[in-house]
Protein backbone atom coordinates (compact mmCIF):
# COMPACT_ATOMS: atom_id res chain seq x y z
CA UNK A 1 -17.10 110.94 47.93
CA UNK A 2 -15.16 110.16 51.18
CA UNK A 3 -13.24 107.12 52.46
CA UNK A 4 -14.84 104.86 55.58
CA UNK A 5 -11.75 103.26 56.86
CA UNK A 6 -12.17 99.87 58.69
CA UNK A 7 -12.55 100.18 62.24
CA UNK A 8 -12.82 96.77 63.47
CA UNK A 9 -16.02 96.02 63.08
CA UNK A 10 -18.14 94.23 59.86
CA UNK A 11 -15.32 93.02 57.82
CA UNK A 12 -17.16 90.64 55.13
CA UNK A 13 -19.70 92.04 53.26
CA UNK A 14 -23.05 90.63 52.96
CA UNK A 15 -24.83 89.28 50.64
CA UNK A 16 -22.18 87.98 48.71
CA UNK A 17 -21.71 85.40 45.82
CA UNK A 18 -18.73 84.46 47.24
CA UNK A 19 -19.03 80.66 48.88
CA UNK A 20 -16.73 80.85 52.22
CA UNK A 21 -15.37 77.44 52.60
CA UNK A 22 -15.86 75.27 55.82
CA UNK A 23 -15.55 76.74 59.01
CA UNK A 24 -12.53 76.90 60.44
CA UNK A 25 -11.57 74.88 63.52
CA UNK A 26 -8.28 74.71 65.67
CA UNK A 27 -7.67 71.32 63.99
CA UNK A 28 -7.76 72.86 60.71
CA UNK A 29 -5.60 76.28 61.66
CA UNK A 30 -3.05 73.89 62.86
CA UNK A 31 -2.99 71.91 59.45
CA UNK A 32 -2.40 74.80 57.68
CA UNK A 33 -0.04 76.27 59.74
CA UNK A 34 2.10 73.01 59.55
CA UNK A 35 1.78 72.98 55.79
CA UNK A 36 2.29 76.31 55.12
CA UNK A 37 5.15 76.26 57.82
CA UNK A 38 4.12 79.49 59.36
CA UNK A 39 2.16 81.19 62.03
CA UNK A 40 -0.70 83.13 60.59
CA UNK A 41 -1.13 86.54 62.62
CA UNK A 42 -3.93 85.64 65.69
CA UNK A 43 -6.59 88.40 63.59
CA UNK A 44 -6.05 86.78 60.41
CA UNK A 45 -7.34 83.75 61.90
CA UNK A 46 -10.08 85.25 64.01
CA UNK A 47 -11.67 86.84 60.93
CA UNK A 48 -11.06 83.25 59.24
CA UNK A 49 -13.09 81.68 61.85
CA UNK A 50 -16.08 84.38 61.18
CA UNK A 51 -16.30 83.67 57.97
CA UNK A 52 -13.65 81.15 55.84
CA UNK A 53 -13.26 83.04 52.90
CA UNK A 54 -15.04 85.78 50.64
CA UNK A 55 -15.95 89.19 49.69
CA UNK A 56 -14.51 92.26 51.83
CA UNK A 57 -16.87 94.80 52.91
CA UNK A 58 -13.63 97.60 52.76
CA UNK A 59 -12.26 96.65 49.87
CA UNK A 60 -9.68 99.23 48.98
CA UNK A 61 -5.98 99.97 49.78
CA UNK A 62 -3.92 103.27 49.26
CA UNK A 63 -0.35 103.02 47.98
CA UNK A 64 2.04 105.52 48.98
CA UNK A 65 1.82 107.51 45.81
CA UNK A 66 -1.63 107.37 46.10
CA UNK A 67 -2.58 104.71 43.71
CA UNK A 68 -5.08 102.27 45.04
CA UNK A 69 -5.47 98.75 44.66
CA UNK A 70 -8.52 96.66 44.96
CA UNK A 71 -8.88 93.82 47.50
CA UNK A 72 -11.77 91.84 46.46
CA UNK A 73 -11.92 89.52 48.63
CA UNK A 74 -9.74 86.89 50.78
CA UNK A 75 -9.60 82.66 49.37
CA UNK A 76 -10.80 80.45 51.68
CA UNK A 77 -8.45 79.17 54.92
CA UNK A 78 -8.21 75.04 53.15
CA UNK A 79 -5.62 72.52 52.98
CA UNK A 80 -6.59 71.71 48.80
CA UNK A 81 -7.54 75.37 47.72
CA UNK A 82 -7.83 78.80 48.67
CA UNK A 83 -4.55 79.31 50.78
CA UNK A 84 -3.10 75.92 50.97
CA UNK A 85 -2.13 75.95 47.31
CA UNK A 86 -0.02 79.11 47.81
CA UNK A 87 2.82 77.16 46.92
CA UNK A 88 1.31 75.99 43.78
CA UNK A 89 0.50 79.74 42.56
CA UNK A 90 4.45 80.75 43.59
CA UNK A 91 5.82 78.04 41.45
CA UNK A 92 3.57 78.42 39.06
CA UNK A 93 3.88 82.28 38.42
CA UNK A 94 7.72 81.93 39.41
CA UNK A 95 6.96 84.27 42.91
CA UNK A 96 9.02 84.52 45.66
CA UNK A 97 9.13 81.67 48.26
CA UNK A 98 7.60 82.60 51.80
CA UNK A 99 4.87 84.08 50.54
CA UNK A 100 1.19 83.10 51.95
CA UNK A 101 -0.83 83.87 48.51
CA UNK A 102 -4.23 85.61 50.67
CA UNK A 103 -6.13 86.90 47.37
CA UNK A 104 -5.21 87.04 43.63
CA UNK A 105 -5.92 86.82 40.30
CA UNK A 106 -2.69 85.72 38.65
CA UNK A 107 -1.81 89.35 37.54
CA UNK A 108 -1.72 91.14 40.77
CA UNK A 109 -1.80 89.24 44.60
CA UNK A 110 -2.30 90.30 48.02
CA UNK A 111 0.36 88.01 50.14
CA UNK A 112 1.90 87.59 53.87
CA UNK A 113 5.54 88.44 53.23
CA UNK A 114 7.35 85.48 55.75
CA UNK A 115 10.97 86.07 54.09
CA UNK A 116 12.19 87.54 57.22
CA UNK A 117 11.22 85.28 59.81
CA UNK A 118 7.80 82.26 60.34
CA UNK A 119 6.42 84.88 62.65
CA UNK A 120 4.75 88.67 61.96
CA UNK A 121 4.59 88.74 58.23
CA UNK A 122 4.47 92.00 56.39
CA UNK A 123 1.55 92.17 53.78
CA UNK A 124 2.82 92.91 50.04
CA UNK A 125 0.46 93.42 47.48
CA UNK A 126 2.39 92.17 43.98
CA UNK A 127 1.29 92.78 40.67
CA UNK A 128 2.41 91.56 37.20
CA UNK A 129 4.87 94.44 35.47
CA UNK A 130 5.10 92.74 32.36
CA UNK A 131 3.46 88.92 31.08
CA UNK A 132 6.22 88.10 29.05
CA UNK A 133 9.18 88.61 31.35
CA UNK A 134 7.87 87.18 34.70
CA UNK A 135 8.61 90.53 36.61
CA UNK A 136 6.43 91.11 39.62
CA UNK A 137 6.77 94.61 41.12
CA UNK A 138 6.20 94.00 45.06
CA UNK A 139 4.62 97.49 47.09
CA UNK A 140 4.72 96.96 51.11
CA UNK A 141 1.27 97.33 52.04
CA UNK A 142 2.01 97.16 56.02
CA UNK A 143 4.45 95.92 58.34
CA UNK A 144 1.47 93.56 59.95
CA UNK A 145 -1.90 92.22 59.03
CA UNK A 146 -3.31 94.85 61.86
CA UNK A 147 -1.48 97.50 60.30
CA UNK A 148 -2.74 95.76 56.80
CA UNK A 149 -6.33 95.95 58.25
CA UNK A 150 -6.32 99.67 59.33
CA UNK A 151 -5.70 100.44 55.71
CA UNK A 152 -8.60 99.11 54.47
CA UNK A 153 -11.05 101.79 53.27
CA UNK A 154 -14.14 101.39 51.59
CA UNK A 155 -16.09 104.72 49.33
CA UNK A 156 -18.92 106.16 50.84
CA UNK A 157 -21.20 108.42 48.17
């Protein structure tokens, strides 16, 4: 088996059951941004405009100690769902706040870290240590989303 990193080319993957939500338009990236009160990295949004929302075609992310972590797929770039209710899923799993929840499944997330500044998040992936005690162990992914993306691997074989 070997790894096919990303290389900048075919990002969703296709067929999918995923349903992308509505395209995006400039209208809507601004909405967002304004809500979220952030700047979303420029390739974020240009692979949001491709396609709002769903599977990824390299789905897979090394940790450091070599551990990987499965990126399923990205929620869709909307205002009631999908993104826009990141702050809903911070409260609601007591998170930290500047976080931009991209994909998650209330026991481990993939988020834009914004703690240190509106512009050039990191990307954290979080997952649940333990149910009961609210404790969210937080492993830096990348410094930026194109770092993020160059990461991205997915099995071949």
């Amino acid at each position: 088996m070997s790894l096919q990193f990303y290389d900048g080319s075919q990002f969703w993957k296709s067929p999918s059951e995923y349903k992308p939500g509505q395209r995006v338009t400039e209208e809507k990236r601004t909405e967002i941004e304004s809500l979220l009160n952030v700047e979303l990295p420029a390739t974020y949004i240009q692979l949001m405009e491709q396609q709002n929302g769903g599977e990824l075609l390299y789905r897979y992310v090394l940790f450091e100690d070599g551990d990987a972590a499965i990126i399923p797929y990205f929620h869709e770039l909307e205002l009631k769902s999908g993104v826009g209710l990141s702050s809903v899923f911070i409260e609601e799993l007591g998170l930290p706040n500047d976080l931009i929840m991209l994909t998650g499944d209330f026991h481990s997330w993939l988020a834009l870290d914004y703690r240190h500044g509106k512009k050039e998040p990191s990307v954290l992936y979080l997952s649940e240590d333990d149910p009961a005690s609210g404790v969210w162990n937080e492993h830096l992914i990348a410094n930026t989303f194109d770092d993020f993306l160059k990461q991205l691997f997915k099995k071949e074989g």
